[in-house]
Protein backbone atom coordinates (compact mmCIF):
# COMPACT_ATOMS: atom_id res chain seq x y z
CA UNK A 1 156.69 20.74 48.26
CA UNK A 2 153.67 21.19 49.37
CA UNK A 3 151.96 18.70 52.18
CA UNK A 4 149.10 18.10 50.06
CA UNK A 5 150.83 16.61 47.34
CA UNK A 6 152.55 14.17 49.87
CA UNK A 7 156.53 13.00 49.85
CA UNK A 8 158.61 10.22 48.15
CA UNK A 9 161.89 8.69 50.42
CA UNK A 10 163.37 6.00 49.19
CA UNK A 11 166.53 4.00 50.89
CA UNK A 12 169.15 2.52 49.22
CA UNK A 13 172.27 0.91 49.86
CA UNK A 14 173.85 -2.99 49.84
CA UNK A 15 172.73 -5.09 51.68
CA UNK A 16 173.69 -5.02 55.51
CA UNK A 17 173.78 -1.09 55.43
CA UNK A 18 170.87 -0.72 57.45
CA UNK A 19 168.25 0.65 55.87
CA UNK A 20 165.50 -1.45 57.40
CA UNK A 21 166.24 0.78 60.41
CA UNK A 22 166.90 3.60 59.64
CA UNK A 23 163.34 3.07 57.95
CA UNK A 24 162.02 2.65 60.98
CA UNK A 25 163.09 4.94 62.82
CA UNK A 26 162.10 7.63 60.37
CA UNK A 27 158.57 5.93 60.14
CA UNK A 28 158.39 6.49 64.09
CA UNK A 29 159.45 9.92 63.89
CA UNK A 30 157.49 11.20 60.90
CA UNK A 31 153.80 9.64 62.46
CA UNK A 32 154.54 11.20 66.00
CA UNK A 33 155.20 14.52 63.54
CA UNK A 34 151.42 13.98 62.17
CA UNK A 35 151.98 12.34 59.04
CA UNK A 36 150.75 9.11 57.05
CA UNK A 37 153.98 7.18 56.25
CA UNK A 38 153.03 4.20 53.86
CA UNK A 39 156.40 1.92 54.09
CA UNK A 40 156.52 -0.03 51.17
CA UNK A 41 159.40 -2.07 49.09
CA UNK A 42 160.84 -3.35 45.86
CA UNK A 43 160.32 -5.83 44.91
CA UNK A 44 157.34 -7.14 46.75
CA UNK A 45 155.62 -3.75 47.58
CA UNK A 46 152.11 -5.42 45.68
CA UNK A 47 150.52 -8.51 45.42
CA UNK A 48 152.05 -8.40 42.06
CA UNK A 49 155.46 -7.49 43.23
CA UNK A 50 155.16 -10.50 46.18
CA UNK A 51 154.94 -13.04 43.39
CA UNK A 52 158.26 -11.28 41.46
CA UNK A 53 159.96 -10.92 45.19
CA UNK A 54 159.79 -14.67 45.47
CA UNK A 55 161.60 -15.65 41.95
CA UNK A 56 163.99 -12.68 41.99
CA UNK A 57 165.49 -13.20 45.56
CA UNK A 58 164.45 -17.01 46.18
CA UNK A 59 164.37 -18.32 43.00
CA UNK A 60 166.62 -21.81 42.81
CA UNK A 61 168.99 -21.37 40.00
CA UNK A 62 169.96 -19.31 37.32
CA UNK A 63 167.88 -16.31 35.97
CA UNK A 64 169.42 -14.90 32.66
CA UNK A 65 170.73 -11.07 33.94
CA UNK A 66 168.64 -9.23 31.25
CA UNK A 67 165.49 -11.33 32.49
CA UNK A 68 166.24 -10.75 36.01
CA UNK A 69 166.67 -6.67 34.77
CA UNK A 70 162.55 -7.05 33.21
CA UNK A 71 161.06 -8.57 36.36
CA UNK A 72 162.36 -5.66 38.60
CA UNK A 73 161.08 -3.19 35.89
CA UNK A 74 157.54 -5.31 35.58
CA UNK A 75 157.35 -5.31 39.45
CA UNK A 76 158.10 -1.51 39.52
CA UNK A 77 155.59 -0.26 36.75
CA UNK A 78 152.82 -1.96 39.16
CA UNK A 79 154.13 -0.46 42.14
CA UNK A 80 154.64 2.82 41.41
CA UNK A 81 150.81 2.45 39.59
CA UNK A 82 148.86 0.93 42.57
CA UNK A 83 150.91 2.09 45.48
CA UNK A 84 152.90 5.19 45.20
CA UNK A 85 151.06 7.25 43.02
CA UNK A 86 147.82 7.04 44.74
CA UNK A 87 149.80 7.17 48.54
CA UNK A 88 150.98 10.45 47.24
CA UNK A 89 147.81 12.05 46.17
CA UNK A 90 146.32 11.39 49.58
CA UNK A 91 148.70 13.59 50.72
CA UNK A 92 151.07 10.54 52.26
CA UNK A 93 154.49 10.04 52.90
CA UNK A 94 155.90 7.00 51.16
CA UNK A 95 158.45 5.23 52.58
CA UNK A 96 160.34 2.93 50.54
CA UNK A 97 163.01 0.35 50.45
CA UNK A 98 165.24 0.31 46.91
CA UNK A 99 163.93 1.74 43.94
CA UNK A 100 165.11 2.10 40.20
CA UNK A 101 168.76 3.11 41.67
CA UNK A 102 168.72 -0.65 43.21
CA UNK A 103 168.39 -1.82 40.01
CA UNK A 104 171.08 0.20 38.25
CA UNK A 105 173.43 -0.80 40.82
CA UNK A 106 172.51 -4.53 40.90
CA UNK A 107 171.47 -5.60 37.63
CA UNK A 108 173.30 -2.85 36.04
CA UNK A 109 176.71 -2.76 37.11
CA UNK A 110 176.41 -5.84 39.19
CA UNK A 111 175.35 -8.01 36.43
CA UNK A 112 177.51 -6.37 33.97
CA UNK A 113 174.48 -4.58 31.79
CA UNK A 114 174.69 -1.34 30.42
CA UNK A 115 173.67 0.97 33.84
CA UNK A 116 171.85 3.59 31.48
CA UNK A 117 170.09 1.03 29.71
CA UNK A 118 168.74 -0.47 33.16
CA UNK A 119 168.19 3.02 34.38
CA UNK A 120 166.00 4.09 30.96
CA UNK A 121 163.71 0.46 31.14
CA UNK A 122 162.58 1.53 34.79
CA UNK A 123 161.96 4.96 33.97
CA UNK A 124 160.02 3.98 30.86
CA UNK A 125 158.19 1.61 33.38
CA UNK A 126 157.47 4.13 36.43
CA UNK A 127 156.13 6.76 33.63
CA UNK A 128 159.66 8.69 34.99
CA UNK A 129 159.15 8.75 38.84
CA UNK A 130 161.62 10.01 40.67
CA UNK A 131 161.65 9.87 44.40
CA UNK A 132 161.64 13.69 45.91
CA UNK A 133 164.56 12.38 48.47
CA UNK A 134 166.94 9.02 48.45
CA UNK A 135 168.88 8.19 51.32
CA UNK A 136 171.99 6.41 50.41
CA UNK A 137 173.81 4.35 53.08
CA UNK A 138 177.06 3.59 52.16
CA UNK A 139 179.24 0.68 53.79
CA UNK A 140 182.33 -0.87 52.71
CA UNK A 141 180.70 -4.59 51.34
CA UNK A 142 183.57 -6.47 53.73
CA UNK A 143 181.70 -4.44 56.97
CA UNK A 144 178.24 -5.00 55.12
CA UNK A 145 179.07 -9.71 55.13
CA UNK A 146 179.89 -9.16 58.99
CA UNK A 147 177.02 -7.41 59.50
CA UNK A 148 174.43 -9.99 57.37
CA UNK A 149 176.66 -13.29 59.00
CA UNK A 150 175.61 -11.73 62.40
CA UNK A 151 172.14 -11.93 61.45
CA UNK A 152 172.07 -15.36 61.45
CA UNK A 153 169.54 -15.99 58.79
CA UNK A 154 169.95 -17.68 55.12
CA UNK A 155 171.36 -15.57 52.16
CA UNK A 156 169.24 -14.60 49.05
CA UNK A 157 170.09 -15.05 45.92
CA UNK A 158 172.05 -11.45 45.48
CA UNK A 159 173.39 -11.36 48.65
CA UNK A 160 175.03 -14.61 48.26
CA UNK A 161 177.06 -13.19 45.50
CA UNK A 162 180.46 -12.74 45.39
CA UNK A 163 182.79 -9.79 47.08
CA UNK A 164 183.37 -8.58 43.07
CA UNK A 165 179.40 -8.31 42.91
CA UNK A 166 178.68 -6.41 45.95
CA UNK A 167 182.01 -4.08 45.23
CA UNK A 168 180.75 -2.86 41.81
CA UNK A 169 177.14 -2.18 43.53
CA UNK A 170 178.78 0.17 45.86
CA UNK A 171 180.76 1.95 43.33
CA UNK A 172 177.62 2.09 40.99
CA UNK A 173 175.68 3.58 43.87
CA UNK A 174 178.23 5.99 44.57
CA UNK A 175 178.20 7.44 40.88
CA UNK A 176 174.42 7.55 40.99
CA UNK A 177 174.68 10.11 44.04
CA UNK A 178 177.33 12.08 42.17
CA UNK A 179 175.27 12.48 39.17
CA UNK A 180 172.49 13.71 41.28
CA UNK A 181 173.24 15.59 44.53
CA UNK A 182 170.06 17.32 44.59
CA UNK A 183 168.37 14.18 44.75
CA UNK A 184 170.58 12.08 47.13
CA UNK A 185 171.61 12.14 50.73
CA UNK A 186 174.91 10.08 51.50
CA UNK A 187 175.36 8.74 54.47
CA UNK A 188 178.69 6.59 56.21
CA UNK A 189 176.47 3.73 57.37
CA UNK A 190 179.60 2.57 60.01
CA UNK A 191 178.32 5.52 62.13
CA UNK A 192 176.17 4.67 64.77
CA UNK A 193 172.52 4.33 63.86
CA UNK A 194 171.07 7.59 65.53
CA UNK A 195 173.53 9.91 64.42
CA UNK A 196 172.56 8.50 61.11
CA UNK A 197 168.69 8.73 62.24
CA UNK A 198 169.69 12.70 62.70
CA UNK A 199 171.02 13.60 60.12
CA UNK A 200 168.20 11.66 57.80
CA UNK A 201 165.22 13.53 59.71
CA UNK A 202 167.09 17.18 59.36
CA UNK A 203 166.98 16.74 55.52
CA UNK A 204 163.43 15.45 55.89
CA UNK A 205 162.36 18.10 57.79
CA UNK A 206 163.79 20.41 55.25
CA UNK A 207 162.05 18.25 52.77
CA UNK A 208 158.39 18.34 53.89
CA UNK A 209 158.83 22.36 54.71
């Protein structure tokens, strides 16, 4: 890849894994290297996608599966339109939080929809980005509830689900990485957050060489 062209990270994982710092630790890392990191999310990485944020995660009561599935999609055509692609023609780095892989693993398998069809609506929507590099930060969901009932702060509406829910995420996230090695690294997220850090900025250094 060349650095004119910029790069695509995206982090994935359940919830509690730890990828808001791992993010920001690679953030810190990659500017002190020279380079414009744009750290962005899904949902809510647009004014758009703020809006969606707010009724997929905070909504109060029920949103039909297949609808929840469209939002995520609707949010990620924008994003990927506004933010990424134009981040990565200046040459950027774009850091992101979940991607289409979230939604295969949460309102795919999670929600019991067909994962392909999930997968196939967000590519159709993101015109068939791909991220050059996603970190995947696997924890067993049991560690991943200790870690988010330690925070101390209110659930939303998908991490509130049940131990089933956040058990078929994992599994679907795991598959994902299998199908695509060249695409994913997979990390043990019960390590200890800089030998985590490490091993994240060796394959990004090999990325943006």
């Amino acid at each position: 890849m060349t650095a004119s062209r910029g790069a695509w990270i995206t982090l994935e994982g359940g919830d509690g894994s730890g990828k808001t710092t791992q993010a920001n630790v690679l953030a810190d890392w990659l500017e002190q290297s020279g380079r414009t990191v744009v750290r962005t999310r899904e949902p809510g990485g647009s004014e758009v996608g703020t809006l969606i944020r707010e009724i997929v995660l905070h909504h109060r009561g029920d949103i039909a599966p297949r609808a929840e599935a469209l939002l995520y999609a609707a949010d990620r055509a924008h994003h990927v339109e506004t933010v990424v692609r134009p981040a990565l023609a200046r040459g950027e780095v774009v850091l992101q939080d979940r991607y289409l892989d979230s939604s295969v693993a949460y309102q795919g398998a999670g929600r019991v929809l067909d994962p392909a069809e999930v997968r196939d609506l967000s590519l159709w929507a993101a015109e068939g980005a791909l991220p050059d590099l996603t970190v995947l930060l696997d924890l067993d969901p049991a560690a991943a509830r200790t870690r988010l009932d330690s925070a101390d702060k209110p659930f939303d509406r998908l991490e509130a689900e049940q131990a089933e829910f956040h058990e078929r995420v994992r599994e679907a996230y795991l598959d994902l990485a299998a199908a695509e090695p060249e695409r994913f690294l997979v990390l043990d997220a019960a390590q200890q957050p800089e030998a985590i850090a490490e091993r994240i900025r060796a394959r990004v250094a090999e990325l943006l060489d």
